[in-house]
C-alpha atoms as a PDB file:
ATOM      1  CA  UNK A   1     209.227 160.154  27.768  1.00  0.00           C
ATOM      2  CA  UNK A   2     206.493 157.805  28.473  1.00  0.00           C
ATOM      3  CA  UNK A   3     205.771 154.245  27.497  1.00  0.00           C
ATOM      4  CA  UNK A   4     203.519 155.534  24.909  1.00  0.00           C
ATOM      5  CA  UNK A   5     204.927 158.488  23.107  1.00  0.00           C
ATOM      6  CA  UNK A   6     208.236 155.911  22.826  1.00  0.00           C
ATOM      7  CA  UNK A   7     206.046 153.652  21.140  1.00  0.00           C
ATOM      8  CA  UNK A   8     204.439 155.827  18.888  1.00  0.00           C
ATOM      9  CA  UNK A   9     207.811 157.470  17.769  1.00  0.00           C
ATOM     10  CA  UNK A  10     209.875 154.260  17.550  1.00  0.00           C
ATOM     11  CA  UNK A  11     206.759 152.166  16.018  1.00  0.00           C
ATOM     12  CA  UNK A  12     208.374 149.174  18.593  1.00  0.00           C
ATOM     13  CA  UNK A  13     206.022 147.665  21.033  1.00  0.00           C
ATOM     14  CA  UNK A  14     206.907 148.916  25.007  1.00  0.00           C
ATOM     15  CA  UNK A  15     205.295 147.820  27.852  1.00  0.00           C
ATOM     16  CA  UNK A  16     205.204 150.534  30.609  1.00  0.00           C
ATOM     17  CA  UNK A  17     205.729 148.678  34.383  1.00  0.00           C
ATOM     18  CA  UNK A  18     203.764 150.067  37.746  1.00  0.00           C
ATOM     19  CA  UNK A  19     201.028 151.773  35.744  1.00  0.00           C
ATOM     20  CA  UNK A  20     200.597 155.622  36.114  1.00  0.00           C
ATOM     21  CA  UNK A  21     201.761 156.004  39.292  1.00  0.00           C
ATOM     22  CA  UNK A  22     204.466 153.295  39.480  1.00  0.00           C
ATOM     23  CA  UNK A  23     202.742 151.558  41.958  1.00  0.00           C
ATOM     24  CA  UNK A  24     200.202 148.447  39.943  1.00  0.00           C
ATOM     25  CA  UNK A  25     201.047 145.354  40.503  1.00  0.00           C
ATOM     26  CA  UNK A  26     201.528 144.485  36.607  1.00  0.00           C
ATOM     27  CA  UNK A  27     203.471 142.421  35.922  1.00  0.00           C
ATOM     28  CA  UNK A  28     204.763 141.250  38.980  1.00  0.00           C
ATOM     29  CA  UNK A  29     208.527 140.767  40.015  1.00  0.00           C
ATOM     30  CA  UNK A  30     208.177 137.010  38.910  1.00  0.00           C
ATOM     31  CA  UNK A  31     205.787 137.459  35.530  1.00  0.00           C
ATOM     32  CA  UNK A  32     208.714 140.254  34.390  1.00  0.00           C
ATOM     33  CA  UNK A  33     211.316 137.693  35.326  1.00  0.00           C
ATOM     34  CA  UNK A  34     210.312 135.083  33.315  1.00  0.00           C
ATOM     35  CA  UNK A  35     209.646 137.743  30.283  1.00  0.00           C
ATOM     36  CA  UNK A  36     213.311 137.931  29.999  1.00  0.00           C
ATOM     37  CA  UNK A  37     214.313 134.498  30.883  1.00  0.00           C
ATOM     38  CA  UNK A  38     211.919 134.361  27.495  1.00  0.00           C
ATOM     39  CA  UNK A  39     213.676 136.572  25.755  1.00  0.00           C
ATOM     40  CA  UNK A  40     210.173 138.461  25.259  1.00  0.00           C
ATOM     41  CA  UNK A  41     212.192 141.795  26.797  1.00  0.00           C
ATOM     42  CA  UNK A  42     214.830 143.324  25.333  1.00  0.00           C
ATOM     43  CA  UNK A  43     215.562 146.818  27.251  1.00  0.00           C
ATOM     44  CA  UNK A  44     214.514 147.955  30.039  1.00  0.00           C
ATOM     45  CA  UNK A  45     214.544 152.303  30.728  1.00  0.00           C
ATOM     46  CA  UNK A  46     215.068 153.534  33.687  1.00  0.00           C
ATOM     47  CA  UNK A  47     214.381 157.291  33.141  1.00  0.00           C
ATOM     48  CA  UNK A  48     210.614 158.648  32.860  1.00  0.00           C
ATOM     49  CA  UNK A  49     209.097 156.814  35.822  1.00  0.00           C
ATOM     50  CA  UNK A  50     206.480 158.150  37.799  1.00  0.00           C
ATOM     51  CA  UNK A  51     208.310 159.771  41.489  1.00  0.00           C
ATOM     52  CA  UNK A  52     211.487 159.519  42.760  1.00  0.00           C
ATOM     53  CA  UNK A  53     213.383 156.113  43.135  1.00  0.00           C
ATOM     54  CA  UNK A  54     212.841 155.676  46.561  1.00  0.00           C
ATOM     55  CA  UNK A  55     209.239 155.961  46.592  1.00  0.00           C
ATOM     56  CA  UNK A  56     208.508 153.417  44.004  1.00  0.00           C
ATOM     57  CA  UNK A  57     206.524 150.766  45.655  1.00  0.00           C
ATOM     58  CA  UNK A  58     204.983 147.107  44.411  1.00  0.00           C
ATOM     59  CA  UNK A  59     206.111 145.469  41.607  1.00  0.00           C
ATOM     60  CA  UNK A  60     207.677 148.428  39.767  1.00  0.00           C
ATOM     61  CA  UNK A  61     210.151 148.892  42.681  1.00  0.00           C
ATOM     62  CA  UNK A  62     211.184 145.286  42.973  1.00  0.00           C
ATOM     63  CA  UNK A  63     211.759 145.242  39.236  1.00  0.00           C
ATOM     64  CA  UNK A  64     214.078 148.151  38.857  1.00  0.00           C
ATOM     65  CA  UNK A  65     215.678 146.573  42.239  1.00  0.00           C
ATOM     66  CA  UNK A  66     216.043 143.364  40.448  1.00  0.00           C
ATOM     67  CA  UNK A  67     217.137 144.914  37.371  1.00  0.00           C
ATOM     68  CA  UNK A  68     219.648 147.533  38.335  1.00  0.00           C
ATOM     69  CA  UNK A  69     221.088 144.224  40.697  1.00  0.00           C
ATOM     70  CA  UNK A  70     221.481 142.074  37.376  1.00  0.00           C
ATOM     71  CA  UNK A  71     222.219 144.272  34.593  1.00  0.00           C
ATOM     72  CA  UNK A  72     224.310 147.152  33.689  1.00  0.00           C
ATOM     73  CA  UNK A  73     223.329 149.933  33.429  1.00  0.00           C
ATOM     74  CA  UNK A  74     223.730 152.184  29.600  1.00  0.00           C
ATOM     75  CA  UNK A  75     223.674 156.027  28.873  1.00  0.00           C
ATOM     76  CA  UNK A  76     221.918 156.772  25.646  1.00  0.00           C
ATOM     77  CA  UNK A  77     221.521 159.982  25.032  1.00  0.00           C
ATOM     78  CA  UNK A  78     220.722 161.141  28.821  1.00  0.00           C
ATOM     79  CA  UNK A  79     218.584 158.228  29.221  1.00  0.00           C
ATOM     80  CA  UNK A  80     219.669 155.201  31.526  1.00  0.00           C
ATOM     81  CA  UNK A  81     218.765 152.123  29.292  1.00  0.00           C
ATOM     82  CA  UNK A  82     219.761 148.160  30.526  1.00  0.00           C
ATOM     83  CA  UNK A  83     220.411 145.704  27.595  1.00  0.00           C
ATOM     84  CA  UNK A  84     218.320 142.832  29.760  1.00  0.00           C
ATOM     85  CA  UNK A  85     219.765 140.342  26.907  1.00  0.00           C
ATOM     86  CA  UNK A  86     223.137 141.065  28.891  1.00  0.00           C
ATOM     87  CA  UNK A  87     223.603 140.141  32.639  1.00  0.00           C
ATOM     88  CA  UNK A  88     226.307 142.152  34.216  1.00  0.00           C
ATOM     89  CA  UNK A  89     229.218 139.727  35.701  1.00  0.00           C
END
């Protein structure tokens, strides 16, 4: 499901990483960092994105990195979600 059918059927805002292609710059590594240190993100999806892991390049790539290095990882209903309010130990 993408970024914006999720919003539309959950009414909750969602900010989609990499832009169509997984490969924009926006936001970068550091801006999404700071987002959470902010407590401005909550989850973070891992299913839906645009290729296969390994060929995500540019910020999206480096975030999901960063994220599945920092968090752990949640099933909810066939969907990987992280709770980034949550470092894993």
């Amino acid at each position: 499901m993408g970024a914006s059918s999720l919003e539309l059927q959950t009414g909750a805002s969602v900010m989609a990483i990499g832009g169509f292609k997984g490969s924009d710059d926006s936001p970068t590594l550091h801006q999404f960092q700071q987002y959470v240190t902010d407590q401005q993100i909550h989850y973070f999806i891992a299913d839906g994105m645009a290729g296969p892991p390994d060929d995500r390049s540019g910020s999206a790539g480096d975030i999901t990195a960063w994220v599945q290095q920092h968090f752990t990882p949640t099933d909810v209903g066939g969907t990987t979600v992280y709770d980034l309010s949550s470092p894993a130990n």
